[in-house]
C-alpha atoms as a PDB file:
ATOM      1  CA  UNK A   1       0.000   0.000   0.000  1.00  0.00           C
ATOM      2  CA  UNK A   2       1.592   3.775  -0.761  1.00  0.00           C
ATOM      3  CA  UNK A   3       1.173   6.541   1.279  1.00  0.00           C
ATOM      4  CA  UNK A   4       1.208   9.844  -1.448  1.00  0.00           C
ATOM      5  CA  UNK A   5       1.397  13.123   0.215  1.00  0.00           C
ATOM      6  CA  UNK A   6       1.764  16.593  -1.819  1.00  0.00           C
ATOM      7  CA  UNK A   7       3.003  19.108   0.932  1.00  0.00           C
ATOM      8  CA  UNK A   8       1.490  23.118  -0.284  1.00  0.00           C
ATOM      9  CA  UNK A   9       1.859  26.260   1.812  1.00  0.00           C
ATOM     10  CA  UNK A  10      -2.119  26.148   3.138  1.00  0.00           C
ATOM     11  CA  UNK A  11      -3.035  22.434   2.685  1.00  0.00           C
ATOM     12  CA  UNK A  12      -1.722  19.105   2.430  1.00  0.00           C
ATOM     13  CA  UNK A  13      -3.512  16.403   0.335  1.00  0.00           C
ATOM     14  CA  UNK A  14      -2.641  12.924   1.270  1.00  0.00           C
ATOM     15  CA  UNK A  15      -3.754   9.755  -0.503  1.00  0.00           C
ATOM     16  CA  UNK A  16      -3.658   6.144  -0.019  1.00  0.00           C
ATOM     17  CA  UNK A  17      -3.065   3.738  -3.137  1.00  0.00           C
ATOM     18  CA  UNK A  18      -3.790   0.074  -3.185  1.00  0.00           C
ATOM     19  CA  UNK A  19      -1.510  -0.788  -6.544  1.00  0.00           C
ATOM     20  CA  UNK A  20      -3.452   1.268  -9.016  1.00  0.00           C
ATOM     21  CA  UNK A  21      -6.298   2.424  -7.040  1.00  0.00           C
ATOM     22  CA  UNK A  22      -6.858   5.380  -4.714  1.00  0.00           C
ATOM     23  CA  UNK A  23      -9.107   4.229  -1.907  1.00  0.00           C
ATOM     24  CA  UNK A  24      -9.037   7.091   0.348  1.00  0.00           C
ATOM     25  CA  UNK A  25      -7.991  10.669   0.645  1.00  0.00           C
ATOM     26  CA  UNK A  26      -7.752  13.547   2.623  1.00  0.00           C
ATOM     27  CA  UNK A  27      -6.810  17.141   2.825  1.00  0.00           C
ATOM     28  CA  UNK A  28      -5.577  18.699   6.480  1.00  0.00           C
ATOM     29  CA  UNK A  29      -3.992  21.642   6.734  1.00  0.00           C
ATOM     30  CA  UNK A  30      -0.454  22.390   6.633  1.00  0.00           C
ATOM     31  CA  UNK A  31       1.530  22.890  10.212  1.00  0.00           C
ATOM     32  CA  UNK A  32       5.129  23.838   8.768  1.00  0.00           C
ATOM     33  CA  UNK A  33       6.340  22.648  12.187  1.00  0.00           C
ATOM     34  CA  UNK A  34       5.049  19.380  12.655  1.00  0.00           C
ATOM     35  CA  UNK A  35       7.445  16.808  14.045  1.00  0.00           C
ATOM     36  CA  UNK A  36       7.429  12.947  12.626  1.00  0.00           C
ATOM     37  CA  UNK A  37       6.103  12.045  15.770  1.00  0.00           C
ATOM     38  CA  UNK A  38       2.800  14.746  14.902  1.00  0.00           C
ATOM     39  CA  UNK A  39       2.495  13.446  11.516  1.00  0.00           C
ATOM     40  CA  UNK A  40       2.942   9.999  11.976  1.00  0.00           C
ATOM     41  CA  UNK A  41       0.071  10.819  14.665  1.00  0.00           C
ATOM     42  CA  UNK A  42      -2.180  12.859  12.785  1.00  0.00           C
ATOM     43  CA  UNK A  43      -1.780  10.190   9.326  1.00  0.00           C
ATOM     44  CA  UNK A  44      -2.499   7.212  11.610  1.00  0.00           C
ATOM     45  CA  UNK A  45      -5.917   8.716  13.206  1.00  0.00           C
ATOM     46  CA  UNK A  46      -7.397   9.859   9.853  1.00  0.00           C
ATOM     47  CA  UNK A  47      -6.261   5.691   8.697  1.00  0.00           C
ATOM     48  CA  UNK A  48      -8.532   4.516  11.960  1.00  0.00           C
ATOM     49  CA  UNK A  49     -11.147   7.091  11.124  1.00  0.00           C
ATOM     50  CA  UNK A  50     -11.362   4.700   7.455  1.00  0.00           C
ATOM     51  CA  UNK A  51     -10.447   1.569   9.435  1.00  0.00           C
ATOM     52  CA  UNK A  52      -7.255   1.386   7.043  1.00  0.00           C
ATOM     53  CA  UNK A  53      -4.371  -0.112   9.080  1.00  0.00           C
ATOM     54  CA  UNK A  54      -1.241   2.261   9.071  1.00  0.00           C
ATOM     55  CA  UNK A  55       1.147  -0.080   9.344  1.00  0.00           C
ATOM     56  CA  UNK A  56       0.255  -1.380   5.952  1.00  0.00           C
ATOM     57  CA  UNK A  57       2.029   1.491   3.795  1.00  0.00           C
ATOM     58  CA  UNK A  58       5.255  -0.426   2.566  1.00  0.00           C
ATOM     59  CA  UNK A  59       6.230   2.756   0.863  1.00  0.00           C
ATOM     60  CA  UNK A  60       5.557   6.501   0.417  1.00  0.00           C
ATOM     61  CA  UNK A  61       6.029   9.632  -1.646  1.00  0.00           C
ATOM     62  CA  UNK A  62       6.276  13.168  -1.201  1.00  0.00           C
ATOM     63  CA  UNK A  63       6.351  15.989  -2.677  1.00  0.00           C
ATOM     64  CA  UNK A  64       6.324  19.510  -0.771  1.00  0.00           C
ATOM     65  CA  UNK A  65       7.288  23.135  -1.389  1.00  0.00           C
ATOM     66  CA  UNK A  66       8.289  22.865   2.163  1.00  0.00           C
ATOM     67  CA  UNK A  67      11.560  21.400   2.095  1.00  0.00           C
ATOM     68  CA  UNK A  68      11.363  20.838   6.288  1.00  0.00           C
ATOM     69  CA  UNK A  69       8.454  18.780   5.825  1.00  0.00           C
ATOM     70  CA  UNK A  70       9.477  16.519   3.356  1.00  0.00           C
ATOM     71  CA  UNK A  71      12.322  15.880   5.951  1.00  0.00           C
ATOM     72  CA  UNK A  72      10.093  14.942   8.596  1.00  0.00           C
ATOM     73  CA  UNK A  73       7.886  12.780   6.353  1.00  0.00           C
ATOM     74  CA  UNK A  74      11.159  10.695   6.009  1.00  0.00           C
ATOM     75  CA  UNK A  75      11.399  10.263   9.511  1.00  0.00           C
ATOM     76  CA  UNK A  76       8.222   9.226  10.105  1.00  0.00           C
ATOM     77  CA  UNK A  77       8.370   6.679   7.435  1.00  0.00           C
ATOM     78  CA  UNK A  78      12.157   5.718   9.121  1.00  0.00           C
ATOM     79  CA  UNK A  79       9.856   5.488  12.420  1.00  0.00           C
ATOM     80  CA  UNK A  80       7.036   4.548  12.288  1.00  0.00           C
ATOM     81  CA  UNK A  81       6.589   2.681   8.956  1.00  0.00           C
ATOM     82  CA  UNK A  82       9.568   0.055   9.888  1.00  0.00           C
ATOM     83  CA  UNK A  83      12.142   2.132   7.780  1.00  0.00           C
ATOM     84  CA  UNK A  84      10.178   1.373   4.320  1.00  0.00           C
ATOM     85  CA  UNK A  85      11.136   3.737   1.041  1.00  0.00           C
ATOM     86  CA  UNK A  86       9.976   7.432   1.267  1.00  0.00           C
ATOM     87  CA  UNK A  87      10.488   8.973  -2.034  1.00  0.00           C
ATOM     88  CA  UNK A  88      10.377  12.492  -2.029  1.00  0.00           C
ATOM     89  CA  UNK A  89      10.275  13.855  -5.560  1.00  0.00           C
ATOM     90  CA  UNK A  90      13.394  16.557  -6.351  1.00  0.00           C
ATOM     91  CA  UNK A  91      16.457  15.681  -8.872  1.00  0.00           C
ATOM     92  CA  UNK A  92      17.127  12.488  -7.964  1.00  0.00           C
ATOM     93  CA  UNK A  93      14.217  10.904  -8.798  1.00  0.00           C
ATOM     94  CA  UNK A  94      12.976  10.119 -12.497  1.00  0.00           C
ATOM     95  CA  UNK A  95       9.695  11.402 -13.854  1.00  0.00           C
ATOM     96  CA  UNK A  96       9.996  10.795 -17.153  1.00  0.00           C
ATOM     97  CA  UNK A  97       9.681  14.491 -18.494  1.00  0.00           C
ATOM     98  CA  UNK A  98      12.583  17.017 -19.155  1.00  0.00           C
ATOM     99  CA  UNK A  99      12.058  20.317 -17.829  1.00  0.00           C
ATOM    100  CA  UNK A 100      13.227  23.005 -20.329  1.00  0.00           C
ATOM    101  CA  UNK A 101      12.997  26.210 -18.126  1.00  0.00           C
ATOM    102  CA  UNK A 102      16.087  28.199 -17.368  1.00  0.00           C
ATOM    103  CA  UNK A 103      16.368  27.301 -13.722  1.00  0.00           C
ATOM    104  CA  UNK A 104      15.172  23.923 -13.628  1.00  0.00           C
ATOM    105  CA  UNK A 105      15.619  23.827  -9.758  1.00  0.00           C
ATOM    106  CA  UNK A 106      13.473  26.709  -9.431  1.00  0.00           C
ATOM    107  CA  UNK A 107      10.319  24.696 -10.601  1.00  0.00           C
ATOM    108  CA  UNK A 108       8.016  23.477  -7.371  1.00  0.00           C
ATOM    109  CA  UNK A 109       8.129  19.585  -7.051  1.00  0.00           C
ATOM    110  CA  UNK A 110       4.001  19.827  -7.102  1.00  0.00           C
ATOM    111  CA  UNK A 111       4.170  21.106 -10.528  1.00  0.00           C
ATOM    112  CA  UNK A 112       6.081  18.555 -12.205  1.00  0.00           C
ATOM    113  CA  UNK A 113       4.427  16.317 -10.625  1.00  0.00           C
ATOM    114  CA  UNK A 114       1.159  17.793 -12.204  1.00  0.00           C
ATOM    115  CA  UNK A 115       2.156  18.343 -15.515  1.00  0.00           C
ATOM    116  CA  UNK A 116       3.144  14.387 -15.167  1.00  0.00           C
ATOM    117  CA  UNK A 117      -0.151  13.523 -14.610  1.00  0.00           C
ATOM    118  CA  UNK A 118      -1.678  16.022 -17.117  1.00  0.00           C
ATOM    119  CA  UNK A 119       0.508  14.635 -20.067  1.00  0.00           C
ATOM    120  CA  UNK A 120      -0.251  10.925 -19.277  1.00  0.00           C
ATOM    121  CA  UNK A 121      -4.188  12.333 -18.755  1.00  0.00           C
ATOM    122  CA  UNK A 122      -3.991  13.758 -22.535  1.00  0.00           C
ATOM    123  CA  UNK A 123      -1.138  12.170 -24.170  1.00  0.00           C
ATOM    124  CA  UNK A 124      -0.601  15.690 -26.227  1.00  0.00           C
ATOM    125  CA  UNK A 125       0.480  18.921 -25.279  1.00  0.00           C
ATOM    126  CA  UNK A 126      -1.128  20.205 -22.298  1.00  0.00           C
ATOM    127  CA  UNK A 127      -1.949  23.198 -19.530  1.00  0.00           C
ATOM    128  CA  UNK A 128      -2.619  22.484 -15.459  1.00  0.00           C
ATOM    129  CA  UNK A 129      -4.294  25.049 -13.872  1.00  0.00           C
ATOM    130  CA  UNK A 130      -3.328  24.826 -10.166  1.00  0.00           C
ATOM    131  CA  UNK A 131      -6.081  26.854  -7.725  1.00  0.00           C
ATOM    132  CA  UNK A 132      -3.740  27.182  -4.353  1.00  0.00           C
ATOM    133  CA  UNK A 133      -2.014  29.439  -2.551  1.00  0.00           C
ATOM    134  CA  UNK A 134      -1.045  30.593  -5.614  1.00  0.00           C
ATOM    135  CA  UNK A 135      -2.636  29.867  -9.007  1.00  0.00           C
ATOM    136  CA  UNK A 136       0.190  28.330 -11.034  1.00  0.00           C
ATOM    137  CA  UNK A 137      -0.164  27.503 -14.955  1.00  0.00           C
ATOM    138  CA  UNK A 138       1.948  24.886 -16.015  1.00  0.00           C
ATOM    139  CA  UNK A 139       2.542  24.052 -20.369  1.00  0.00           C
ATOM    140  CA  UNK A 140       3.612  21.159 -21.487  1.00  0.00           C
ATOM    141  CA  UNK A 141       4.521  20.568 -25.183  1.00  0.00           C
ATOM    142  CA  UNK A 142       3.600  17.914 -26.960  1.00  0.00           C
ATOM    143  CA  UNK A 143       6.652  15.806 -26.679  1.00  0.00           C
ATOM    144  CA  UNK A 144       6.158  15.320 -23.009  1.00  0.00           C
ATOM    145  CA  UNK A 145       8.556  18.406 -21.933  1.00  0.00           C
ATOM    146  CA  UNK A 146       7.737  20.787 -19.040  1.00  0.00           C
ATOM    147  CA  UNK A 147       8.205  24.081 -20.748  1.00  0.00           C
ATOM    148  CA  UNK A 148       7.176  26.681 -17.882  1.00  0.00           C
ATOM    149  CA  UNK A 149       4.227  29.210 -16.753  1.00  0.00           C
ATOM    150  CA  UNK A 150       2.363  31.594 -15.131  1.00  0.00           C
ATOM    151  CA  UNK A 151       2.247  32.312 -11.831  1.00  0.00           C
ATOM    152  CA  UNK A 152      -0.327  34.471 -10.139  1.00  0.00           C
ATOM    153  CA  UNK A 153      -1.705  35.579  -6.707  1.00  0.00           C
ATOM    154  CA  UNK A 154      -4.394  32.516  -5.067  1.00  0.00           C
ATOM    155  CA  UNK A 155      -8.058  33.438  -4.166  1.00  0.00           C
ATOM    156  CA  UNK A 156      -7.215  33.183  -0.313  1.00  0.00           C
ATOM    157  CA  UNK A 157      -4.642  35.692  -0.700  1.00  0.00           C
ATOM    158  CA  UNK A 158      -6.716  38.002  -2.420  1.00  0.00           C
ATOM    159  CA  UNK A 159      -9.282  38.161  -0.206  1.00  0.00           C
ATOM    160  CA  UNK A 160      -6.779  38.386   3.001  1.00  0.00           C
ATOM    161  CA  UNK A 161      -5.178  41.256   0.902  1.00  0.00           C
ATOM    162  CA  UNK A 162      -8.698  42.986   0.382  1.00  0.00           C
ATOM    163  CA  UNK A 163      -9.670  42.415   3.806  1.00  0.00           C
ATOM    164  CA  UNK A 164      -6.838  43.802   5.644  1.00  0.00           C
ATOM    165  CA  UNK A 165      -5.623  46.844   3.275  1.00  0.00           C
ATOM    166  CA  UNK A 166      -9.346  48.065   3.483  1.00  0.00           C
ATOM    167  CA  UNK A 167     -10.880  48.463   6.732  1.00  0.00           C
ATOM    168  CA  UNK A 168     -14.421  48.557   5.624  1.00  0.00           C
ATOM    169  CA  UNK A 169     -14.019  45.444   3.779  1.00  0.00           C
ATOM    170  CA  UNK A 170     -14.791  42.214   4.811  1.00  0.00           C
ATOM    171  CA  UNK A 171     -13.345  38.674   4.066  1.00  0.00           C
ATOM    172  CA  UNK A 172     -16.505  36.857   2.806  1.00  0.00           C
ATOM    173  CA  UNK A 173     -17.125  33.140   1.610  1.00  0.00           C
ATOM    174  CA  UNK A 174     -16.232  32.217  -2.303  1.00  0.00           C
ATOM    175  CA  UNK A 175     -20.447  31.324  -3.517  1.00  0.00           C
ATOM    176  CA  UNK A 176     -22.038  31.792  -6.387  1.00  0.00           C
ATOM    177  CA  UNK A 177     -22.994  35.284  -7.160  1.00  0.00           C
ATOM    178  CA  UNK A 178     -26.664  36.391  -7.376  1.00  0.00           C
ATOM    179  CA  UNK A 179     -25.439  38.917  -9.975  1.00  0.00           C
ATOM    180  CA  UNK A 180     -22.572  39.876 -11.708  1.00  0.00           C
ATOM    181  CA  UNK A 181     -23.911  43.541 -10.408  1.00  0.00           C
ATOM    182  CA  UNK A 182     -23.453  42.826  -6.057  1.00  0.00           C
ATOM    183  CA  UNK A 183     -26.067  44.643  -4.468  1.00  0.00           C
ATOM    184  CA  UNK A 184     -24.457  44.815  -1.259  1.00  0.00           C
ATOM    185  CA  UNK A 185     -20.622  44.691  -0.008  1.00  0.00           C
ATOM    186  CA  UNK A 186     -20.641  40.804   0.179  1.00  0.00           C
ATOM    187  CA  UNK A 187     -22.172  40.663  -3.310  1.00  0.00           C
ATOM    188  CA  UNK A 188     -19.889  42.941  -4.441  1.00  0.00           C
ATOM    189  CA  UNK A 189     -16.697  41.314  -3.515  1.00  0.00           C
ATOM    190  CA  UNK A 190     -18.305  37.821  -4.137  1.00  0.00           C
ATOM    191  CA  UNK A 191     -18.772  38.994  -7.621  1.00  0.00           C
ATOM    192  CA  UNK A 192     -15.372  40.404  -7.898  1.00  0.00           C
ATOM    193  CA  UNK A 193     -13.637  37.305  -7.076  1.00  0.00           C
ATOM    194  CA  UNK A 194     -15.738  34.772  -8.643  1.00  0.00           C
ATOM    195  CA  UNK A 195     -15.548  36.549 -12.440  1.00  0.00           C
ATOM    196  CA  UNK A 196     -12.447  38.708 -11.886  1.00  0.00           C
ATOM    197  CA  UNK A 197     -10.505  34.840 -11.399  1.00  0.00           C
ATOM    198  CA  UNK A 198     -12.526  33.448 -13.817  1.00  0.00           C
ATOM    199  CA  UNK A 199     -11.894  36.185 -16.480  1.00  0.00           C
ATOM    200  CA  UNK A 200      -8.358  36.150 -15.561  1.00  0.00           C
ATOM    201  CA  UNK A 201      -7.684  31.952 -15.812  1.00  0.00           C
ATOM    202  CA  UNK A 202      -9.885  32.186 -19.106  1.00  0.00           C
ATOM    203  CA  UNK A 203      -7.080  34.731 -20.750  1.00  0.00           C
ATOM    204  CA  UNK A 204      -4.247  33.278 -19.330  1.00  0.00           C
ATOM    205  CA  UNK A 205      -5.172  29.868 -20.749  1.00  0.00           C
ATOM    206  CA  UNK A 206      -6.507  31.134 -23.794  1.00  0.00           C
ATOM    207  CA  UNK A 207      -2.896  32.925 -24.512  1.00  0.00           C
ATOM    208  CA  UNK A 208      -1.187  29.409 -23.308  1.00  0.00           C
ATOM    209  CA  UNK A 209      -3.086  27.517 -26.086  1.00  0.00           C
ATOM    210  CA  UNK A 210      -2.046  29.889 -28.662  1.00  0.00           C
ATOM    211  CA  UNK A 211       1.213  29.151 -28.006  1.00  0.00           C
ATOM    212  CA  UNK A 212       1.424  25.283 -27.505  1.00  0.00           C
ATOM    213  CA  UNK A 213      -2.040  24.701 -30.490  1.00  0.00           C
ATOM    214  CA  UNK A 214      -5.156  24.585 -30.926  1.00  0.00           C
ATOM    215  CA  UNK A 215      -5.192  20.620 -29.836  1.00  0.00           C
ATOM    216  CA  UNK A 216      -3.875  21.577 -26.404  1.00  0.00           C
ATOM    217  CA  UNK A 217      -5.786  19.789 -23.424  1.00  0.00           C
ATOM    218  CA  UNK A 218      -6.510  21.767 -20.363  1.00  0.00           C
ATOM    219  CA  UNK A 219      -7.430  20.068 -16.664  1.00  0.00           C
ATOM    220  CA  UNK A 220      -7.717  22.184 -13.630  1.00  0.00           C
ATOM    221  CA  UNK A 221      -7.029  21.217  -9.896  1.00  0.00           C
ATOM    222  CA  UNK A 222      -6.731  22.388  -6.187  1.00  0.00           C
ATOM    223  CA  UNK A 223      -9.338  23.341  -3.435  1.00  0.00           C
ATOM    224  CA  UNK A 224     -10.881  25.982  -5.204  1.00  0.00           C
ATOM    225  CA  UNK A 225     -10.978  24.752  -8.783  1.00  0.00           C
ATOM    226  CA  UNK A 226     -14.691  23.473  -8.194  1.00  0.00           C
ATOM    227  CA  UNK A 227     -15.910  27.378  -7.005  1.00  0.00           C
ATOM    228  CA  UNK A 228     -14.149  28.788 -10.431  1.00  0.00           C
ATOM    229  CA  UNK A 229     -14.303  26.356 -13.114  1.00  0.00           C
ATOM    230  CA  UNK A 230     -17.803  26.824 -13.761  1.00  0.00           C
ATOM    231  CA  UNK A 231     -17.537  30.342 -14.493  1.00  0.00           C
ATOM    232  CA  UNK A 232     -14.663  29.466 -17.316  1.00  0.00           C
ATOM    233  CA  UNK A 233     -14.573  28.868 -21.034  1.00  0.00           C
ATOM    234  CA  UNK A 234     -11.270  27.204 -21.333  1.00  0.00           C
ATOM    235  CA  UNK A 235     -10.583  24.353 -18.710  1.00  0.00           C
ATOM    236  CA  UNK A 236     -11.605  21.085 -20.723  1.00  0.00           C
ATOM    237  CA  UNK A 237     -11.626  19.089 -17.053  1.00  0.00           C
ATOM    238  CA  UNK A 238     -11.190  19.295 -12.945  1.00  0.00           C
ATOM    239  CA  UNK A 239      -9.275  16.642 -11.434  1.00  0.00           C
ATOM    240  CA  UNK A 240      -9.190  17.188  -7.454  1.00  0.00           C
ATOM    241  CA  UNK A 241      -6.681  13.741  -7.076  1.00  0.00           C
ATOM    242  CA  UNK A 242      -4.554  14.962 -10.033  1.00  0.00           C
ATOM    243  CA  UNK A 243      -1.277  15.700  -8.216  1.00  0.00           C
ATOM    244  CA  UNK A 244      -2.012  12.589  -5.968  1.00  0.00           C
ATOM    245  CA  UNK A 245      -2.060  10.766  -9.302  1.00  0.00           C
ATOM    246  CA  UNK A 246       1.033  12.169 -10.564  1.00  0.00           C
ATOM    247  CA  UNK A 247       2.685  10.485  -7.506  1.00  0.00           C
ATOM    248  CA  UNK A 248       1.996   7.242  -7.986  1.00  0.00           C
ATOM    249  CA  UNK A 249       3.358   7.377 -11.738  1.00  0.00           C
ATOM    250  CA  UNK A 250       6.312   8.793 -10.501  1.00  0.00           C
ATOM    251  CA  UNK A 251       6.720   6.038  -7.833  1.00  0.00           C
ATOM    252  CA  UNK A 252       5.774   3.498 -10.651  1.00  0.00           C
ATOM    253  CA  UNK A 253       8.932   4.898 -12.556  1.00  0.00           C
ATOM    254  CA  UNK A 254      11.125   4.606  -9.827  1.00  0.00           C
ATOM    255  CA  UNK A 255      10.525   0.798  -8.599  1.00  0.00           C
END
């Protein structure tokens, strides 16, 4: 059984594989400080919450944008897991896809990791549309080759900006607008975020697939993907378990 875990800034989705199959997931918050003792802890309760038993994972994978974390994961698995193979995805593991940026290092281990699933989801040149803490854009070419993107401020950190650079203006919940014309403050900013995001992933992925073709496949993921994807043109799909996915091919091409 694998353990896949892709570490993010805000949240931390973790998923549980039996060979080919994903039979449970979850998505916790991130705590930048947790131990392996906390983790191992907190992984182990949500497994008895699903009667899954945790001692079952005979490997792991990880991939985090917090480098301490990935760490920790490692020690848990050293642990707790009777030393059994944590992956965590960086250089020294193979994915199967070049990446042709200028500062290949620079890249976040979730991305490749999405644009991995993406390209085996389409088998042609692709776009992943990332909704979390920031809204990433990641094109891949045809061939299979991570090219690069566009990164842009996330919904949460829009409305924290909003909220706290204007007193009067309060953080609200991300619902479906009554109209695009808010008749209140709530309304207002509801509207705002809802079509301003929309608007702004439909013109960044429109540009994208002028550049990589007409036959280019789009997928969207992350926790707000499902709040903004029906007010877009351009996203052909939304995979929530995309990045989880992307894991297990990656552990599949390191056995």
């Amino acid at each position: 059984m694998l353990l896949a875990v892709d570490i993010g800034n805000t949240q931390t989705h973790i998923g549980c594989f039996e060979g080919s199959d994903l039979t449970e997931s979850w998505r916790v918050a991130t705590d930048a400080s947790a131990t392996a003792d906390e983790l191992a802890l907190a992984i182990s309760g949500l497994c008895e919450l699903r009667s899954i038993d945790f001692a079952r994972f005979d490997s792991a994978i990880v991939s985090s944008v917090v480098p301490r974390l990935a760490a920790e994961y490692s020690r848990m698995c050293e642990r707790y897991l009777g030393g059994r193979e944590c992956l965590v995805v960086g250089p020294s593991l193979r994915t199967g896809m070049s990446i042709r940026t200028e500062s290949p290092h620079e890249v976040g281990a979730d991305r490749i990791v999405n644009a991995v699933a993406a390209f085996e989801r389409f088998g042609s040149a692709c776009v992943v549309v990332d909704f979390g803490t920031a809204i990433t854009y990641d094109a891949i070419s045809g061939a299979g080759e991570y090219l690069g993107g566009v990164i842009a401020p996330g919904i949460e950190i829009s409305i924290e900006a909003l909220a706290s650079k204007a007193a009067k203006l309060p953080e609200i919940e991300i619902v479906k607008p009554e109209a695009v014309i808010g008749r209140n403050t709530a309304q207002s900013i509801q509207a705002g975020i809802v079509y301003g995001f929309a608007g702004q992933i439909d013109g960044v992925t429109r540009r994208l697939v002028n550049e990589l073709g007409d036959e280019t496949g789009v997928v969207a993921t992350g926790g707000y993907a499902n709040s903004i994807v029906p007010f877009c043109t351009e996203i052909d799909a939304v995979d929530d378990l995309l990045t989880l996915r992307g894991l297990l091919l990656i552990r599949e091409r390191n056995r």
